[in-house]
C-alpha atoms as a PDB file:
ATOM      1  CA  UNK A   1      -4.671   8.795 -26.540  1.00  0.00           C
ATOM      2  CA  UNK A   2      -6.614  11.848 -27.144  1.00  0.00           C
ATOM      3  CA  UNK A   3      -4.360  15.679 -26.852  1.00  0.00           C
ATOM      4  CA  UNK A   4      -0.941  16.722 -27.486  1.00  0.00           C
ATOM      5  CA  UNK A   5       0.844  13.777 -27.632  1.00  0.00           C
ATOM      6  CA  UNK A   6      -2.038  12.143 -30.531  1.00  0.00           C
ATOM      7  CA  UNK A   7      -1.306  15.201 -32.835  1.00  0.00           C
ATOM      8  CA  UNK A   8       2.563  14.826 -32.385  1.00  0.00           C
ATOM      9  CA  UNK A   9       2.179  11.245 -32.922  1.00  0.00           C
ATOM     10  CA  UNK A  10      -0.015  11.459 -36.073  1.00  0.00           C
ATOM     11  CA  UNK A  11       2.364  14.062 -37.645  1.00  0.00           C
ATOM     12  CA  UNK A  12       0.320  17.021 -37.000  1.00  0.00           C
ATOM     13  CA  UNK A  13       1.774  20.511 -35.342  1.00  0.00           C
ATOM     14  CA  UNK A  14       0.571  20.939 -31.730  1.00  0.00           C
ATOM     15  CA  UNK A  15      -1.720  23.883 -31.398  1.00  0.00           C
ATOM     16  CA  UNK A  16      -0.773  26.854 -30.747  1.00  0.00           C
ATOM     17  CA  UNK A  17      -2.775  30.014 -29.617  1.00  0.00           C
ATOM     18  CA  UNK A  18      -2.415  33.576 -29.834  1.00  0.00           C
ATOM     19  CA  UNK A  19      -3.646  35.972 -27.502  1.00  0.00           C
ATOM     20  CA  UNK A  20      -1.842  38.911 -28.750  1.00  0.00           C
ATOM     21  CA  UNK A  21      -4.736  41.130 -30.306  1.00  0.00           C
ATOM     22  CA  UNK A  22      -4.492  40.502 -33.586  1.00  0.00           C
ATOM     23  CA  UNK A  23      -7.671  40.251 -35.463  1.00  0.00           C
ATOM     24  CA  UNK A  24      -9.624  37.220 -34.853  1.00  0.00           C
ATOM     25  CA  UNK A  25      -9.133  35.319 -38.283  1.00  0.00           C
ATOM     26  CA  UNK A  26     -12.271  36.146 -40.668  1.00  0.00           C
ATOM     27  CA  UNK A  27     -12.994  39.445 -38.724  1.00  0.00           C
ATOM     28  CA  UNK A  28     -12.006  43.235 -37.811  1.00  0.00           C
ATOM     29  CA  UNK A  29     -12.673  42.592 -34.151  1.00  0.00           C
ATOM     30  CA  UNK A  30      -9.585  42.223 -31.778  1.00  0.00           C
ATOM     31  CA  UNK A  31      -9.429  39.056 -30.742  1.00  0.00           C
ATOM     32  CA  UNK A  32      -9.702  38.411 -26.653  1.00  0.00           C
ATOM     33  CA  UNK A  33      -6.642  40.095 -24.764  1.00  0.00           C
ATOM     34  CA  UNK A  34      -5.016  38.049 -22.100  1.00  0.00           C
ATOM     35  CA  UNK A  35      -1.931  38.359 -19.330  1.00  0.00           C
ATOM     36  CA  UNK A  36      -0.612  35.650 -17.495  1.00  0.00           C
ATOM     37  CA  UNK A  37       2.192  35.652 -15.044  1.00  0.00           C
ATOM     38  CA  UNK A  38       3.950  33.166 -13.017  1.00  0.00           C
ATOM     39  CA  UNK A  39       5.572  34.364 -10.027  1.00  0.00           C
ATOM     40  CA  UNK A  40       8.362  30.900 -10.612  1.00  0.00           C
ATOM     41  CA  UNK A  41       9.108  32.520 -14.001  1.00  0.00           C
ATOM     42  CA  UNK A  42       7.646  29.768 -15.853  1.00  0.00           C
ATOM     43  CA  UNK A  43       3.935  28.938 -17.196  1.00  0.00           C
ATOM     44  CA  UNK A  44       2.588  26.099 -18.362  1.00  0.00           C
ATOM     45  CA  UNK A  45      -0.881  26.088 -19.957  1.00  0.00           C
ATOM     46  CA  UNK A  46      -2.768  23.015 -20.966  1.00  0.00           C
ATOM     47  CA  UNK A  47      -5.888  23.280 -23.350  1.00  0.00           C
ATOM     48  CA  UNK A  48      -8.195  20.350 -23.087  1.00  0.00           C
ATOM     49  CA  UNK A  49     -10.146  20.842 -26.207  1.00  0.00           C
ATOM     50  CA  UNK A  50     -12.444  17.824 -26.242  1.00  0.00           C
ATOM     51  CA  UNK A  51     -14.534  17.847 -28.640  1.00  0.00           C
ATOM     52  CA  UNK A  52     -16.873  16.564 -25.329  1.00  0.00           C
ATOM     53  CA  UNK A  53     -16.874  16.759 -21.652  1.00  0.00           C
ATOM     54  CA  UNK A  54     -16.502  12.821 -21.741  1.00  0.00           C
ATOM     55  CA  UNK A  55     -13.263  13.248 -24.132  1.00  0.00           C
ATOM     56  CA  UNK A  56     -11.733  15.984 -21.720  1.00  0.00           C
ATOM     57  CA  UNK A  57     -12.554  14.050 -19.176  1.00  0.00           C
ATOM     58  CA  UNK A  58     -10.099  11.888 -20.626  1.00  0.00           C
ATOM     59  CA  UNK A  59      -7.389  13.822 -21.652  1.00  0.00           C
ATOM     60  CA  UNK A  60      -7.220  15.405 -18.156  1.00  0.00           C
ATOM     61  CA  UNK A  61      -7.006  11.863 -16.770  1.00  0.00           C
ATOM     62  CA  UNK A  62      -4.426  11.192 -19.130  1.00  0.00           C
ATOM     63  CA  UNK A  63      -2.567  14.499 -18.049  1.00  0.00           C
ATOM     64  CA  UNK A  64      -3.106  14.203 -14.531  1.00  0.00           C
ATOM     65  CA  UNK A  65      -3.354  10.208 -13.952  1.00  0.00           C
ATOM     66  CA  UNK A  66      -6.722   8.429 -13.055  1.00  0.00           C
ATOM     67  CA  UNK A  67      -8.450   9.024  -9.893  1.00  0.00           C
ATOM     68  CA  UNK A  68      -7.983   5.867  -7.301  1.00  0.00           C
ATOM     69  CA  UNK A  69     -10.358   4.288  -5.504  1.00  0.00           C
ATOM     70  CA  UNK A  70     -10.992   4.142  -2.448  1.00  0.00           C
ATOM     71  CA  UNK A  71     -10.284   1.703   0.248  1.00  0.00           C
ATOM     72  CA  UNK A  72     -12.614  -1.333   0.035  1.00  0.00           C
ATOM     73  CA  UNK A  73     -13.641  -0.625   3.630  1.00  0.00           C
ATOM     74  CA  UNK A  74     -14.676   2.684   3.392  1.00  0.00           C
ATOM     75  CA  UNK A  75     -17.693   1.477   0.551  1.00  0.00           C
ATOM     76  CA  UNK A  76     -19.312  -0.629   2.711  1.00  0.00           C
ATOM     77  CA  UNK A  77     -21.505  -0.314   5.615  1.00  0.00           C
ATOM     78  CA  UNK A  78     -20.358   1.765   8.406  1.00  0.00           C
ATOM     79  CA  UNK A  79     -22.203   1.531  12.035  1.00  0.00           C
ATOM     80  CA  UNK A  80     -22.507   4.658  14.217  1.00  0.00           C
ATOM     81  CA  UNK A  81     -24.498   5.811  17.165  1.00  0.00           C
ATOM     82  CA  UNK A  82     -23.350   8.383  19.384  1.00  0.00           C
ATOM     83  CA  UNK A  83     -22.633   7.665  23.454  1.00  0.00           C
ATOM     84  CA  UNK A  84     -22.007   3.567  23.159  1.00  0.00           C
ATOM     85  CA  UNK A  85     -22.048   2.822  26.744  1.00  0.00           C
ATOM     86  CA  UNK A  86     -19.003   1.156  27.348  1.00  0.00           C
ATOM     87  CA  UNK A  87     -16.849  -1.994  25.812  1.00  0.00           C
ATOM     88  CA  UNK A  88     -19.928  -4.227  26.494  1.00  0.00           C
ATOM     89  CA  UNK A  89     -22.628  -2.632  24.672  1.00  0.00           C
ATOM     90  CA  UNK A  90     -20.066  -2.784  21.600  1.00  0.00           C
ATOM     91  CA  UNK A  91     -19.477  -6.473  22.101  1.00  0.00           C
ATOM     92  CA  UNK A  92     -23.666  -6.981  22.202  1.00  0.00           C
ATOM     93  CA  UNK A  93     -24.343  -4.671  19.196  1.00  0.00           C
ATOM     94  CA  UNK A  94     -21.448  -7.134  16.990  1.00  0.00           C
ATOM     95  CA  UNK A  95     -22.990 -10.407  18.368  1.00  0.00           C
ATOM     96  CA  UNK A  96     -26.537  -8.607  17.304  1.00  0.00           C
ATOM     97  CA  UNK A  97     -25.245  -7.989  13.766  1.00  0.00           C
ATOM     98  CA  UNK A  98     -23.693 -11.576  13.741  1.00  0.00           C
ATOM     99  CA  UNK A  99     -27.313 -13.578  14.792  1.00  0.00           C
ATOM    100  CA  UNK A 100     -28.449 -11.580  12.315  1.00  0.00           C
ATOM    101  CA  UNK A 101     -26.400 -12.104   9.709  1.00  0.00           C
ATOM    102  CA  UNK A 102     -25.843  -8.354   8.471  1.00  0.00           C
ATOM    103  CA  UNK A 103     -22.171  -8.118   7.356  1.00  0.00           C
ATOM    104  CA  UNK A 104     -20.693  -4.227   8.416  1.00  0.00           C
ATOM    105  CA  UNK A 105     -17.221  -2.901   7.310  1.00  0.00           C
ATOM    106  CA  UNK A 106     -16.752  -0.095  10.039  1.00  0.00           C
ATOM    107  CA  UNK A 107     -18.524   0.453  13.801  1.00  0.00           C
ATOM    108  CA  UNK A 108     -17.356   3.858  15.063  1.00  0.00           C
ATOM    109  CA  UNK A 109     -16.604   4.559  18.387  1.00  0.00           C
ATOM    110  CA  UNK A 110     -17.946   8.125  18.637  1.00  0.00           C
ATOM    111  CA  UNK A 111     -15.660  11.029  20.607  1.00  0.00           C
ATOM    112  CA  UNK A 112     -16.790  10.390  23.992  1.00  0.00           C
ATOM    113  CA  UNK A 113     -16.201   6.765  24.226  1.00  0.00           C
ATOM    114  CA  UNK A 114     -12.902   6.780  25.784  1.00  0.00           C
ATOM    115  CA  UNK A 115     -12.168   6.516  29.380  1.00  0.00           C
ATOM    116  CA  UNK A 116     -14.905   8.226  31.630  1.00  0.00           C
ATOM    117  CA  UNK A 117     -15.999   9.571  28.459  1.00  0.00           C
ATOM    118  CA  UNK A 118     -13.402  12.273  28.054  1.00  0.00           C
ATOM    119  CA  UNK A 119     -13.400  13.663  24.456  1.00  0.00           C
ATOM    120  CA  UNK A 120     -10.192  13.311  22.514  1.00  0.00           C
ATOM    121  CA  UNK A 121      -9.020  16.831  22.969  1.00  0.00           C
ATOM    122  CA  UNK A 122      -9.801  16.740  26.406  1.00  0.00           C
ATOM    123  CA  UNK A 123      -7.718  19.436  28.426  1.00  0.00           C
ATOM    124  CA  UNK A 124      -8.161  19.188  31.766  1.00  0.00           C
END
């Protein structure tokens, strides 16, 4: 585990950083001013410092939690044509994929497929 919780583990103080103005360390320049405010009062700041995107990439996943995946469906093949006729030209277009033996995860029914081809949000 790469961050924080490493250096605490391995006996080393977390890093701290200051952003008062003081001179950066080896120099006369000021070091970079900042102001942060948090309208709940409190702040929390995390620092991802790497040492490469990959290793942040990690750390943040770490902080945050992994990304999931997505539904198995929704990496497959998905079917679409706008204006399907009605429930028969569906039925043909499946028994078409099935002769030909092309496996599909999704066929979409487009917006005006519904009865007398009113759209979804139809008003009147």
């Amino acid at each position: 585990m790469d961050g924080p919780r490493r250096a605490a583990r391995d006996g080393q103080k977390p890093m701290s950083v200051d952003a008062s103005g003081a001179p950066a360390s080896g120099g006369t320049a000021p070091a970079v001013q900042t102001h942060w405010v948090a309208e709940s009062g409190a702040l929390d700041v995390f620092v991802l410092l790497g040492p490469s995107a990959k290793a942040v990439g990690r750390q943040y996943a770490t902080l945050t939690g992994g990304t999931q995946l997505p539904p198995l469906f929704a990496l497959g093949y998905h079917q679409r044509r706008w204006n399907y006729n009605d429930q028969d030209d569906i039925l043909a277009l499946d028994k078409q994929f099935e002769e030909l033996d092309f496996l599909y995860d999704v066929l979409w029914l487009d917006i005006e497929y519904p009865h007398r081809r009113q759209a979804l949000f139809h008003m009147g």
